[in-house]
PDB file of N, CA and C in Angstrom:
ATOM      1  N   UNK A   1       0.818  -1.189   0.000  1.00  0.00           N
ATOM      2  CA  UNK A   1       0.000   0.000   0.000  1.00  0.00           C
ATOM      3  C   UNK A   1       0.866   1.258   0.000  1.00  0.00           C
ATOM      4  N   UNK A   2       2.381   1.133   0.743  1.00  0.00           N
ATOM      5  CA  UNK A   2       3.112   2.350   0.863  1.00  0.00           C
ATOM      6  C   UNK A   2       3.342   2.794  -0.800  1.00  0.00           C
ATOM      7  N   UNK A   3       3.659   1.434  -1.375  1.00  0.00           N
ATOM      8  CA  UNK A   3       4.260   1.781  -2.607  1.00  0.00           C
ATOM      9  C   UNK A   3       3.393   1.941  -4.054  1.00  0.00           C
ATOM     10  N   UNK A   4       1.838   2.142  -3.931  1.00  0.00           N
ATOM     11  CA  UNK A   4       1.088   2.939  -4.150  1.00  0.00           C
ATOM     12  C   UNK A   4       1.021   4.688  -3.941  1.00  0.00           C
ATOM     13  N   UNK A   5       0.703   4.815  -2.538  1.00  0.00           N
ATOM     14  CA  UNK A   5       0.927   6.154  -1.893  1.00  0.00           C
ATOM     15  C   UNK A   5       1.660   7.087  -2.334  1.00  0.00           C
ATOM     16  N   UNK A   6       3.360   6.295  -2.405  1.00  0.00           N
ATOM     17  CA  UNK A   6       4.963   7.159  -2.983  1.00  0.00           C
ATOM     18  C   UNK A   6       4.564   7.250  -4.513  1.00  0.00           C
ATOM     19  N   UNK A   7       4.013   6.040  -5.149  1.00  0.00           N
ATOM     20  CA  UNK A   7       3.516   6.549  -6.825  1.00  0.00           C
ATOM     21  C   UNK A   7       2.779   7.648  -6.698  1.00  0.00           C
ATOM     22  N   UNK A   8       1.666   7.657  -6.202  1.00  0.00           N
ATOM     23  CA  UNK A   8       0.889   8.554  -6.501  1.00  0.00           C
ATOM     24  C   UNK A   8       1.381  10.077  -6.088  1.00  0.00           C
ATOM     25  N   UNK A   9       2.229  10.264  -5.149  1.00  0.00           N
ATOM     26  CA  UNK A   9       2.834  11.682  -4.517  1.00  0.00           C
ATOM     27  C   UNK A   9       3.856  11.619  -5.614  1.00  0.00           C
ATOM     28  N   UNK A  10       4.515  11.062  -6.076  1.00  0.00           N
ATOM     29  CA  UNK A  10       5.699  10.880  -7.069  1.00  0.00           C
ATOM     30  C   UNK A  10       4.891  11.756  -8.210  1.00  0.00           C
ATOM     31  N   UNK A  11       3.703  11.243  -8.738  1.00  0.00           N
ATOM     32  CA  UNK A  11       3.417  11.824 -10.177  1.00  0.00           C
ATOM     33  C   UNK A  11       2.220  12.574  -9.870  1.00  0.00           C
ATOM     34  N   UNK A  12       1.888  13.142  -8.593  1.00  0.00           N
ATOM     35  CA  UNK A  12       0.201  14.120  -8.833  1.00  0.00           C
ATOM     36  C   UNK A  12       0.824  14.951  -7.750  1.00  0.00           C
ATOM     37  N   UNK A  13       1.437  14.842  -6.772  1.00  0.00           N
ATOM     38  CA  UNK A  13       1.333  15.487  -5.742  1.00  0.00           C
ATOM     39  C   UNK A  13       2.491  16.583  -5.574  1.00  0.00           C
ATOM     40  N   UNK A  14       2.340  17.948  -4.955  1.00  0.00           N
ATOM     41  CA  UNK A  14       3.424  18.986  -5.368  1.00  0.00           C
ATOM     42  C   UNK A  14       4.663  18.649  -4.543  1.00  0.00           C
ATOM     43  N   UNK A  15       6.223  19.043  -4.898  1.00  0.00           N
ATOM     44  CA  UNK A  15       7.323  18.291  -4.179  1.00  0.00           C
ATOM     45  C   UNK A  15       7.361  19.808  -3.087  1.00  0.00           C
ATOM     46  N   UNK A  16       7.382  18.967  -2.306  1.00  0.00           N
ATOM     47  CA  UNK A  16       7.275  19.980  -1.014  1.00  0.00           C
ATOM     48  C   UNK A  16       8.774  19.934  -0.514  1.00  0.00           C
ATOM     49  N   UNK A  17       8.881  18.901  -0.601  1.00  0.00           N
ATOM     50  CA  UNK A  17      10.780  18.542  -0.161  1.00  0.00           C
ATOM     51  C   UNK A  17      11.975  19.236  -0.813  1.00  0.00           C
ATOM     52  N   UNK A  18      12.586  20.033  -0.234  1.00  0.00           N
ATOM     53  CA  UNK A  18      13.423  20.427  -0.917  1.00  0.00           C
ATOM     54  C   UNK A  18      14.777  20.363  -0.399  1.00  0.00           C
ATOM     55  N   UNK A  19      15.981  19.706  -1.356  1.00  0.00           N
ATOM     56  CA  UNK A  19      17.259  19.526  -0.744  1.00  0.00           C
ATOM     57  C   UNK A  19      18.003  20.577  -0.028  1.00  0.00           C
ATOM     58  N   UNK A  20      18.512  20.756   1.153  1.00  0.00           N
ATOM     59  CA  UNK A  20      18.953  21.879   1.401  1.00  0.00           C
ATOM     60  C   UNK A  20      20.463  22.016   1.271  1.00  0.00           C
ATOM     61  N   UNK A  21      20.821  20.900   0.830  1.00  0.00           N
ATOM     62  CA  UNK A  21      21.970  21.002   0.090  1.00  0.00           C
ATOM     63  C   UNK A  21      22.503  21.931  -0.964  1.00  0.00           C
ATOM     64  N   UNK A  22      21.719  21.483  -1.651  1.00  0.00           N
ATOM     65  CA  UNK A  22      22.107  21.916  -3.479  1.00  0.00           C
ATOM     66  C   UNK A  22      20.893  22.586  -3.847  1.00  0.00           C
ATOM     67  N   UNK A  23      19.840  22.912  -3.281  1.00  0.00           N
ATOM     68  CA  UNK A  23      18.630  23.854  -2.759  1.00  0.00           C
ATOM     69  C   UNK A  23      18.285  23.435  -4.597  1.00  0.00           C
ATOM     70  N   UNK A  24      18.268  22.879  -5.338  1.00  0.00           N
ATOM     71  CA  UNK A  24      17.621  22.365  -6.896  1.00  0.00           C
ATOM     72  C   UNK A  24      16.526  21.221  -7.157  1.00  0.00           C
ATOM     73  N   UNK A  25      17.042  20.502  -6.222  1.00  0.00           N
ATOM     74  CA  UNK A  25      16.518  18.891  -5.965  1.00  0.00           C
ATOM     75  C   UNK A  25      15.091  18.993  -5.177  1.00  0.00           C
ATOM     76  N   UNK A  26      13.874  19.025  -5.515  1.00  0.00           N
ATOM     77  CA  UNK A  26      12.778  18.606  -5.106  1.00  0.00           C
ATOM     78  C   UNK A  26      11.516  17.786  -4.961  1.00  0.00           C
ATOM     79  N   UNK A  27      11.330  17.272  -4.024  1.00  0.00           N
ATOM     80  CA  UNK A  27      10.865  15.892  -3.812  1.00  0.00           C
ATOM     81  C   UNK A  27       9.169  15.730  -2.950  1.00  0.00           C
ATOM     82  N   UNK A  28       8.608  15.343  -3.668  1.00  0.00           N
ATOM     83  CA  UNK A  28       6.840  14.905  -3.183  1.00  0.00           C
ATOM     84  C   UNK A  28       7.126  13.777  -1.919  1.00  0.00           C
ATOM     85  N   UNK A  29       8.197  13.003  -1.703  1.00  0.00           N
ATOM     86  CA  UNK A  29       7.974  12.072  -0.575  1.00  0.00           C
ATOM     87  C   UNK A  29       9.509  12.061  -0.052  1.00  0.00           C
ATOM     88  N   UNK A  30       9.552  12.440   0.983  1.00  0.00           N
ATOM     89  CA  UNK A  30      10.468  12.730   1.977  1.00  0.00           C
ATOM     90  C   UNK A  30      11.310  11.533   2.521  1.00  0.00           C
ATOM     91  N   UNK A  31      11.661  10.124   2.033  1.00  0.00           N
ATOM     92  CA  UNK A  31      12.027   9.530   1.683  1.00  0.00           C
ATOM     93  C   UNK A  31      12.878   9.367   0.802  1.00  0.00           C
ATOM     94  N   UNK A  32      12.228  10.076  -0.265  1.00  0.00           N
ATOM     95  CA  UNK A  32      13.368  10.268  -1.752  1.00  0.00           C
ATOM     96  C   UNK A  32      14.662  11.031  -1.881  1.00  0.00           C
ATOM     97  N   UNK A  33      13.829  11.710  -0.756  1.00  0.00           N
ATOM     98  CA  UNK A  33      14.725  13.417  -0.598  1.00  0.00           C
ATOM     99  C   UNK A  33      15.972  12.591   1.428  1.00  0.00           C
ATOM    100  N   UNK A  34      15.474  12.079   1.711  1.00  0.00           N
ATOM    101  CA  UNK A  34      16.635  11.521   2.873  1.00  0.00           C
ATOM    102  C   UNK A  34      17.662  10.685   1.742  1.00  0.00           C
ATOM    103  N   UNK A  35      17.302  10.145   0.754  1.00  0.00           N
ATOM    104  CA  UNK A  35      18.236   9.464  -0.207  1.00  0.00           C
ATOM    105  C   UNK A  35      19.277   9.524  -0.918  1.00  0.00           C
ATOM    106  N   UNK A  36      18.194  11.090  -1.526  1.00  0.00           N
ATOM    107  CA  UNK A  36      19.095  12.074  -2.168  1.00  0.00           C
ATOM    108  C   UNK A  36      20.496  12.582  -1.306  1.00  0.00           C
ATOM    109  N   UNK A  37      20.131  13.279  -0.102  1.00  0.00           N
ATOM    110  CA  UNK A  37      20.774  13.849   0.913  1.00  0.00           C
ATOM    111  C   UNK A  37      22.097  12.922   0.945  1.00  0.00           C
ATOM    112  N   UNK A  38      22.210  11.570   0.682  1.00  0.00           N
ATOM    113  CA  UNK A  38      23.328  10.470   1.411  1.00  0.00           C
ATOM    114  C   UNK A  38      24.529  10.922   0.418  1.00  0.00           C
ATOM    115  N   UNK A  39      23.885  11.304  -0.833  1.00  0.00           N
ATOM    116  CA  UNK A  39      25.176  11.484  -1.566  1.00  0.00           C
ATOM    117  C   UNK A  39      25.040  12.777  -2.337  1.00  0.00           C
ATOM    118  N   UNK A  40      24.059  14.124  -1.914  1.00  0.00           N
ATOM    119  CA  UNK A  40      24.150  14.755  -2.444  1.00  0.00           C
ATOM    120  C   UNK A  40      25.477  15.872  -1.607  1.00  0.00           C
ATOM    121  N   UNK A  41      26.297  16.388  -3.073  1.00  0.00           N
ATOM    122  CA  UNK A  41      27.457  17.340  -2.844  1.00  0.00           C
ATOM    123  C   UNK A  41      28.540  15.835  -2.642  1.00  0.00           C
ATOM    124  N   UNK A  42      28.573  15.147  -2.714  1.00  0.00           N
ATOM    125  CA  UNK A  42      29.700  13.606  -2.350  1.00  0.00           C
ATOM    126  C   UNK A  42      30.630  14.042  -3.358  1.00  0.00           C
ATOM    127  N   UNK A  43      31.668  13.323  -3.484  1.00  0.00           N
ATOM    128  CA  UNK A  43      32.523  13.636  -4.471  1.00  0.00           C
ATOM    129  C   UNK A  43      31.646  12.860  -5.740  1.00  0.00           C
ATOM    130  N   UNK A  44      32.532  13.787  -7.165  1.00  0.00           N
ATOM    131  CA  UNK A  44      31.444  13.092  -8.311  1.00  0.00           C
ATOM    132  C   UNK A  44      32.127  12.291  -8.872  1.00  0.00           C
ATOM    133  N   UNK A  45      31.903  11.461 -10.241  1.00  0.00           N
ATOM    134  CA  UNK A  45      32.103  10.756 -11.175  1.00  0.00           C
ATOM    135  C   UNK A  45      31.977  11.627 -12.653  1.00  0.00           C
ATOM    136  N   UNK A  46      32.981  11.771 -12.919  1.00  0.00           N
ATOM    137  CA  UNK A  46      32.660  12.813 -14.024  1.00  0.00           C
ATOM    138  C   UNK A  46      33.251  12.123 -15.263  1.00  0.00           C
ATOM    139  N   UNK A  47      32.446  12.891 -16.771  1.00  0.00           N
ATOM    140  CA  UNK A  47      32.647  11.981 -18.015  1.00  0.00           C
ATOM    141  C   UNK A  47      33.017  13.092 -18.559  1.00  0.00           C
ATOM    142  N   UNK A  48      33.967  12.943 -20.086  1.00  0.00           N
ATOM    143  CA  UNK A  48      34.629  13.483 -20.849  1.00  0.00           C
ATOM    144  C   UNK A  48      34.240  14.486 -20.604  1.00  0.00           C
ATOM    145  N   UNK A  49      32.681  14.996 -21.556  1.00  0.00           N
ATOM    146  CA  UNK A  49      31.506  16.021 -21.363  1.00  0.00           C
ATOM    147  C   UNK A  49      31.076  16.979 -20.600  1.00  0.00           C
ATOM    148  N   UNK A  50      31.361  16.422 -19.005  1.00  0.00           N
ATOM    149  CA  UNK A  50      31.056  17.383 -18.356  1.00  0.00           C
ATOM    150  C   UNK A  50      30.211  17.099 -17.755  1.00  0.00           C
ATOM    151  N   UNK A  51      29.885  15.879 -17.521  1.00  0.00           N
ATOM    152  CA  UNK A  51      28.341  15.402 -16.966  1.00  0.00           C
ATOM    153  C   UNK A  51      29.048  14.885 -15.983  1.00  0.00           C
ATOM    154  N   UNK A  52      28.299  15.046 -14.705  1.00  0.00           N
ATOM    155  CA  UNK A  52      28.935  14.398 -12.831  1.00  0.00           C
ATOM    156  C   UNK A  52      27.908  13.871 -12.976  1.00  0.00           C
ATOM    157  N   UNK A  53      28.362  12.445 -12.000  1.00  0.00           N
ATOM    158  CA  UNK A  53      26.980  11.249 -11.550  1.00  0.00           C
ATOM    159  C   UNK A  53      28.308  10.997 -10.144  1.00  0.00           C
ATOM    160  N   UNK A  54      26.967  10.841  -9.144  1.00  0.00           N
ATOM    161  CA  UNK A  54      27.287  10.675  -7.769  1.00  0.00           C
ATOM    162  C   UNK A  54      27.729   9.374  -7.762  1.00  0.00           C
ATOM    163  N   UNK A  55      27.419   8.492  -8.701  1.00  0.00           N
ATOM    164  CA  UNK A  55      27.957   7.126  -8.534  1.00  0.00           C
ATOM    165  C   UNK A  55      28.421   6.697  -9.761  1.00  0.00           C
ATOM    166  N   UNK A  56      29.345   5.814  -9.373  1.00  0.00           N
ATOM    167  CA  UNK A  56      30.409   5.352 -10.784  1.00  0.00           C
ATOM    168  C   UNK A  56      29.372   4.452 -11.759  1.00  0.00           C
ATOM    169  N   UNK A  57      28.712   3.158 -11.190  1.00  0.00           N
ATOM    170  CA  UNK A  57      27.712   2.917 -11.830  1.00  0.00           C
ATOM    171  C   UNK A  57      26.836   3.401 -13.161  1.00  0.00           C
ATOM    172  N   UNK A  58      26.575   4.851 -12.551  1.00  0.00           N
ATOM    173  CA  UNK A  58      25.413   5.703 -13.070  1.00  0.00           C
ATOM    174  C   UNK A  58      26.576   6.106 -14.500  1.00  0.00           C
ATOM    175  N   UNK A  59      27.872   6.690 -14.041  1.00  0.00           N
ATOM    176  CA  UNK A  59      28.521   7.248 -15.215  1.00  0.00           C
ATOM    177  C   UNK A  59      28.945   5.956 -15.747  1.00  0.00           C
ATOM    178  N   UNK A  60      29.293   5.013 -15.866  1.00  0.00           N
ATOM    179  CA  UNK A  60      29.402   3.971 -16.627  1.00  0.00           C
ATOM    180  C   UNK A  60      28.531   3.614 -17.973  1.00  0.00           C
ATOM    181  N   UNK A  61      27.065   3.568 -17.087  1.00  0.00           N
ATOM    182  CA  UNK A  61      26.006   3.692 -18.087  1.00  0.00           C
ATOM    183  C   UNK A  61      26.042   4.453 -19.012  1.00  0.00           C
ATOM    184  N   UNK A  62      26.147   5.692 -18.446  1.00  0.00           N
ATOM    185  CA  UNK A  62      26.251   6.900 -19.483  1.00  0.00           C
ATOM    186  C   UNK A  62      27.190   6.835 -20.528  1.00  0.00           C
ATOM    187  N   UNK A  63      28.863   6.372 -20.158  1.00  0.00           N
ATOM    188  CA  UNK A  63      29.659   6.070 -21.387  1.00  0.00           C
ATOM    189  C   UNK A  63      29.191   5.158 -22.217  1.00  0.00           C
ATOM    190  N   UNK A  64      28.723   3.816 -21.666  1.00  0.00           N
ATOM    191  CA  UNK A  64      28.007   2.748 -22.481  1.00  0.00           C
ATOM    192  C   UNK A  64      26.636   3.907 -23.837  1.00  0.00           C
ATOM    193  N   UNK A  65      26.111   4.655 -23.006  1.00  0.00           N
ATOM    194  CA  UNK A  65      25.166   4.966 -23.849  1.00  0.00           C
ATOM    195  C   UNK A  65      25.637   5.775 -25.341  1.00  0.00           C
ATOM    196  N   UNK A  66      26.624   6.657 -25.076  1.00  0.00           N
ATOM    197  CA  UNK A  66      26.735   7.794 -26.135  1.00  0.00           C
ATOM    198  C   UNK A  66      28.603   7.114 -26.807  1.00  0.00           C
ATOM    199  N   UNK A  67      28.754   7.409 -27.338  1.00  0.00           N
ATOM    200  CA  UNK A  67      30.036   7.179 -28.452  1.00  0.00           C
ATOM    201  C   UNK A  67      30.966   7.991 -27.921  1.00  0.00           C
ATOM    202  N   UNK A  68      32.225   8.233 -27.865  1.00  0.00           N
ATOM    203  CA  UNK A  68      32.913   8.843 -27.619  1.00  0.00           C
ATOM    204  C   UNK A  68      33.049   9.439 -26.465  1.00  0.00           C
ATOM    205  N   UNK A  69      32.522   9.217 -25.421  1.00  0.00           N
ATOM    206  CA  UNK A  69      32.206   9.378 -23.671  1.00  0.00           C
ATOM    207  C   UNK A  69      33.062   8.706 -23.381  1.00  0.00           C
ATOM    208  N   UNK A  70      33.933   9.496 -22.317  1.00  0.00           N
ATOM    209  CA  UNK A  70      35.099   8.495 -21.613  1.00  0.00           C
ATOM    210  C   UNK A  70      35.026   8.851 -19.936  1.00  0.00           C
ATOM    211  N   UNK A  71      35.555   8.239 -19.009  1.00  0.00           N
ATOM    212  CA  UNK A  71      35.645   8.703 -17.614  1.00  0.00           C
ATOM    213  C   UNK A  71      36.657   9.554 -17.376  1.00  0.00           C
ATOM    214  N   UNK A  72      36.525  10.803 -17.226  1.00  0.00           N
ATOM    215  CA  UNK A  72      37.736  11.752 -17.171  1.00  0.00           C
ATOM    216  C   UNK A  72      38.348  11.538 -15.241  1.00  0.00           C
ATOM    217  N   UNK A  73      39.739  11.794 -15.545  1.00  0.00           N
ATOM    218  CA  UNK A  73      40.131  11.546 -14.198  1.00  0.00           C
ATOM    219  C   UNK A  73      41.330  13.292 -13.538  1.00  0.00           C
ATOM    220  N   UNK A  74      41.369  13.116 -12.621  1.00  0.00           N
ATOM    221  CA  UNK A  74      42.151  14.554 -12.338  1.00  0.00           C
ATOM    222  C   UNK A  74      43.890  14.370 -12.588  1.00  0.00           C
ATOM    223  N   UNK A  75      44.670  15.345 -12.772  1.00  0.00           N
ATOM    224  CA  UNK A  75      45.943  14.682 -12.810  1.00  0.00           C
ATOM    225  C   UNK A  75      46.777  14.487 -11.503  1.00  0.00           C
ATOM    226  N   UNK A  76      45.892  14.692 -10.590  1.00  0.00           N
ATOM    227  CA  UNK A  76      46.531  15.055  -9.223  1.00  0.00           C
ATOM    228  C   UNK A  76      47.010  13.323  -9.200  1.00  0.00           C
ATOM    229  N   UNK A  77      47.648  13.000  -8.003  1.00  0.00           N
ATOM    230  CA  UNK A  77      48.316  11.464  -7.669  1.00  0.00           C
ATOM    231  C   UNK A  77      47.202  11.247  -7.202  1.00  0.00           C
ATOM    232  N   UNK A  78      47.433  10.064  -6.974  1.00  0.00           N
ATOM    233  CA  UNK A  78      46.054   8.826  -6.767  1.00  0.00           C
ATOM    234  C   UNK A  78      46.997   8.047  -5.534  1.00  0.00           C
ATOM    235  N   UNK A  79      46.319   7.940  -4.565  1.00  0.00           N
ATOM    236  CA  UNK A  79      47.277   7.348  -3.270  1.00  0.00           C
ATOM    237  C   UNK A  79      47.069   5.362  -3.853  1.00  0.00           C
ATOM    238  N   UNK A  80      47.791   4.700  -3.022  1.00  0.00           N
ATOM    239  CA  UNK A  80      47.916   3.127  -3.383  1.00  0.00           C
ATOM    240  C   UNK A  80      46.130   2.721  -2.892  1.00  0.00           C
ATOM    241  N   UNK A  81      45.110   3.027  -2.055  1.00  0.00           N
ATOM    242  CA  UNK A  81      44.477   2.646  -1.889  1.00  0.00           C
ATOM    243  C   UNK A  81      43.308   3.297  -2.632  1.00  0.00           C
ATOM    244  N   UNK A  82      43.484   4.182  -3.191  1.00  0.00           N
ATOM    245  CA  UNK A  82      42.522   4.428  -4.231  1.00  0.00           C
ATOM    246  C   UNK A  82      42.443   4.217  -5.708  1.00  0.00           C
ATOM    247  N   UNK A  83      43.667   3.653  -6.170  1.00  0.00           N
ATOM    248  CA  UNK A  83      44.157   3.606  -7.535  1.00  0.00           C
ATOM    249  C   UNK A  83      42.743   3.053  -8.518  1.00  0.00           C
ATOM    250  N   UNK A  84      41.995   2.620  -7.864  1.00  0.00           N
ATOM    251  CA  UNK A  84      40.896   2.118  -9.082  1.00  0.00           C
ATOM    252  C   UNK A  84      39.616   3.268  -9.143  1.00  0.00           C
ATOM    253  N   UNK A  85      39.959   4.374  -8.591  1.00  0.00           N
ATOM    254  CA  UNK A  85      38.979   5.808  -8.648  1.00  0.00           C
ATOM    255  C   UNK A  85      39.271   6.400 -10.113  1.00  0.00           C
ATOM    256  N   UNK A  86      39.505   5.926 -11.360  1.00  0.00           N
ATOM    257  CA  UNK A  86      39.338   6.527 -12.317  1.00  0.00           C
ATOM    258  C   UNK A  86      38.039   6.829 -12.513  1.00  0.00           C
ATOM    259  N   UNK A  87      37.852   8.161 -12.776  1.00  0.00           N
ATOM    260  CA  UNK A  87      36.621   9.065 -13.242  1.00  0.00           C
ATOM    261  C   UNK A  87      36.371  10.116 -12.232  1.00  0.00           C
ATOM    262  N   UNK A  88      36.657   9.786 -10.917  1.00  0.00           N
ATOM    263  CA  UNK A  88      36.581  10.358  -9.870  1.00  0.00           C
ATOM    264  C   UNK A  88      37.371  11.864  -9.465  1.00  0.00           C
ATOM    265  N   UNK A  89      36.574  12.896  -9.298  1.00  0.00           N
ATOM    266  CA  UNK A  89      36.625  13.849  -9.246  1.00  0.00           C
ATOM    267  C   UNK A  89      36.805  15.001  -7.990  1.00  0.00           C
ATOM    268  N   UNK A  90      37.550  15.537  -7.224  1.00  0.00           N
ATOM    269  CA  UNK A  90      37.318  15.871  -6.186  1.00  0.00           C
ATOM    270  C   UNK A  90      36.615  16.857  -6.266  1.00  0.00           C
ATOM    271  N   UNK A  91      36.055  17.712  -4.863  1.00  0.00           N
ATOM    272  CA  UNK A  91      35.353  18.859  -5.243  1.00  0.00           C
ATOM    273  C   UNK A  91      35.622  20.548  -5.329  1.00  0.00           C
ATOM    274  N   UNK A  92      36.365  20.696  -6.359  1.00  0.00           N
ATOM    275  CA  UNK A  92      37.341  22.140  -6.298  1.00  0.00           C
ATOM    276  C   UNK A  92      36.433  22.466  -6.805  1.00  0.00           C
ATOM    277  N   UNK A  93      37.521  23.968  -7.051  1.00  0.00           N
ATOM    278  CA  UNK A  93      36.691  24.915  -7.773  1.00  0.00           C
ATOM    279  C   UNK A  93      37.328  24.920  -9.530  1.00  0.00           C
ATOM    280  N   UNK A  94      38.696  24.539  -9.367  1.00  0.00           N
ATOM    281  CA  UNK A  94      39.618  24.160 -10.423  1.00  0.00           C
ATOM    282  C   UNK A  94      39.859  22.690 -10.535  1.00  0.00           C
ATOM    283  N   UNK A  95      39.946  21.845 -11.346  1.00  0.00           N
ATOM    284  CA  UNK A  95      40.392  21.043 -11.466  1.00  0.00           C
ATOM    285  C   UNK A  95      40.593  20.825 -12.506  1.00  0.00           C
ATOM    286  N   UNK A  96      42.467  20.459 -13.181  1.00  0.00           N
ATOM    287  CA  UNK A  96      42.627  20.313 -14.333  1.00  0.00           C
ATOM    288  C   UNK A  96      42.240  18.645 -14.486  1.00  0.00           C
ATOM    289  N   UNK A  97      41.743  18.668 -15.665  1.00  0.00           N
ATOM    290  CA  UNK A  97      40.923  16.907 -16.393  1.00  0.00           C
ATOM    291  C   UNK A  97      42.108  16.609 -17.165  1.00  0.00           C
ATOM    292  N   UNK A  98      42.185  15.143 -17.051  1.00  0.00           N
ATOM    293  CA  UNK A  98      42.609  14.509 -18.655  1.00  0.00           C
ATOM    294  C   UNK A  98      41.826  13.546 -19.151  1.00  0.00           C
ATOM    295  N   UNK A  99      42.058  13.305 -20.191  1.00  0.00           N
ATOM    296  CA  UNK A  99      40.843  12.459 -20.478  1.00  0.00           C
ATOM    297  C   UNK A  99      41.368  10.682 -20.871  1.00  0.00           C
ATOM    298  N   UNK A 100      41.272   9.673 -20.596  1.00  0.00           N
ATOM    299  CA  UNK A 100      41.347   8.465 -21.164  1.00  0.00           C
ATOM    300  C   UNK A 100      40.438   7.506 -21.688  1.00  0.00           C
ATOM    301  N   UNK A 101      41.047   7.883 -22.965  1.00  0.00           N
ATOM    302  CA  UNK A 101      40.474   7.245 -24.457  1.00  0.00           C
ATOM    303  C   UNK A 101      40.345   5.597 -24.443  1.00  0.00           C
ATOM    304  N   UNK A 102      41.218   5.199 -23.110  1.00  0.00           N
ATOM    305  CA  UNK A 102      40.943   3.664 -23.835  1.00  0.00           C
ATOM    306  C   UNK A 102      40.850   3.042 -22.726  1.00  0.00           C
ATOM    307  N   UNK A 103      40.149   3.882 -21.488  1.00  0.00           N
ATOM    308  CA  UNK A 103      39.284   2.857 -20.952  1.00  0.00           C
ATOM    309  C   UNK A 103      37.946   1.775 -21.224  1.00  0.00           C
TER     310      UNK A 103
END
């Protein structure tokens, strides 16, 4: 029955929720919006393009989808326990990209 309720506030009902994070993100069931919150502002996943996804997953897809999309990575060093964070982005205000073509 809940998952009736969240449909119906999802597609009729006004989003009252609003992230106070990133103050953009607004949400009809307050649930969606505690979800949002776990990784909203997190470090991103960023693609050639310019497009950030909070999760590597999500940008994966995205290269799979379009041609020429790659996971851009920063040139800063990568410590021994993070070495498999390609795409991963910290959160400056600058960050120089490079891009790799043959991941």
């Amino acid at each position: 029955m809940i998952c009736v309720k969240n449909h119906y506030k999802r597609s009729h009902c006004p989003k009252m929720y609003v992230c106070k994070r990133c103050n953009t993100k607004q949400f009809s069931v307050l649930s969606d919006l505690r979800t949002h919150e776990k990784h909203c502002g997190d470090l991103k996943w960023k693609c050639s393009c310019g497009t950030t996804f909070s999760r590597k997953d999500k940008l994966m897809g995205h290269v799979a989808l379009f041609v020429g999309h790659t996971p851009a990575t920063t040139t800063m060093t990568i410590n021994s326990s993070s070495s498999s964070k390609i795409g991963k982005v910290e959160q400056h205000d600058q960050v120089p990209m490079r891009v790799y073509n043959n991941i």
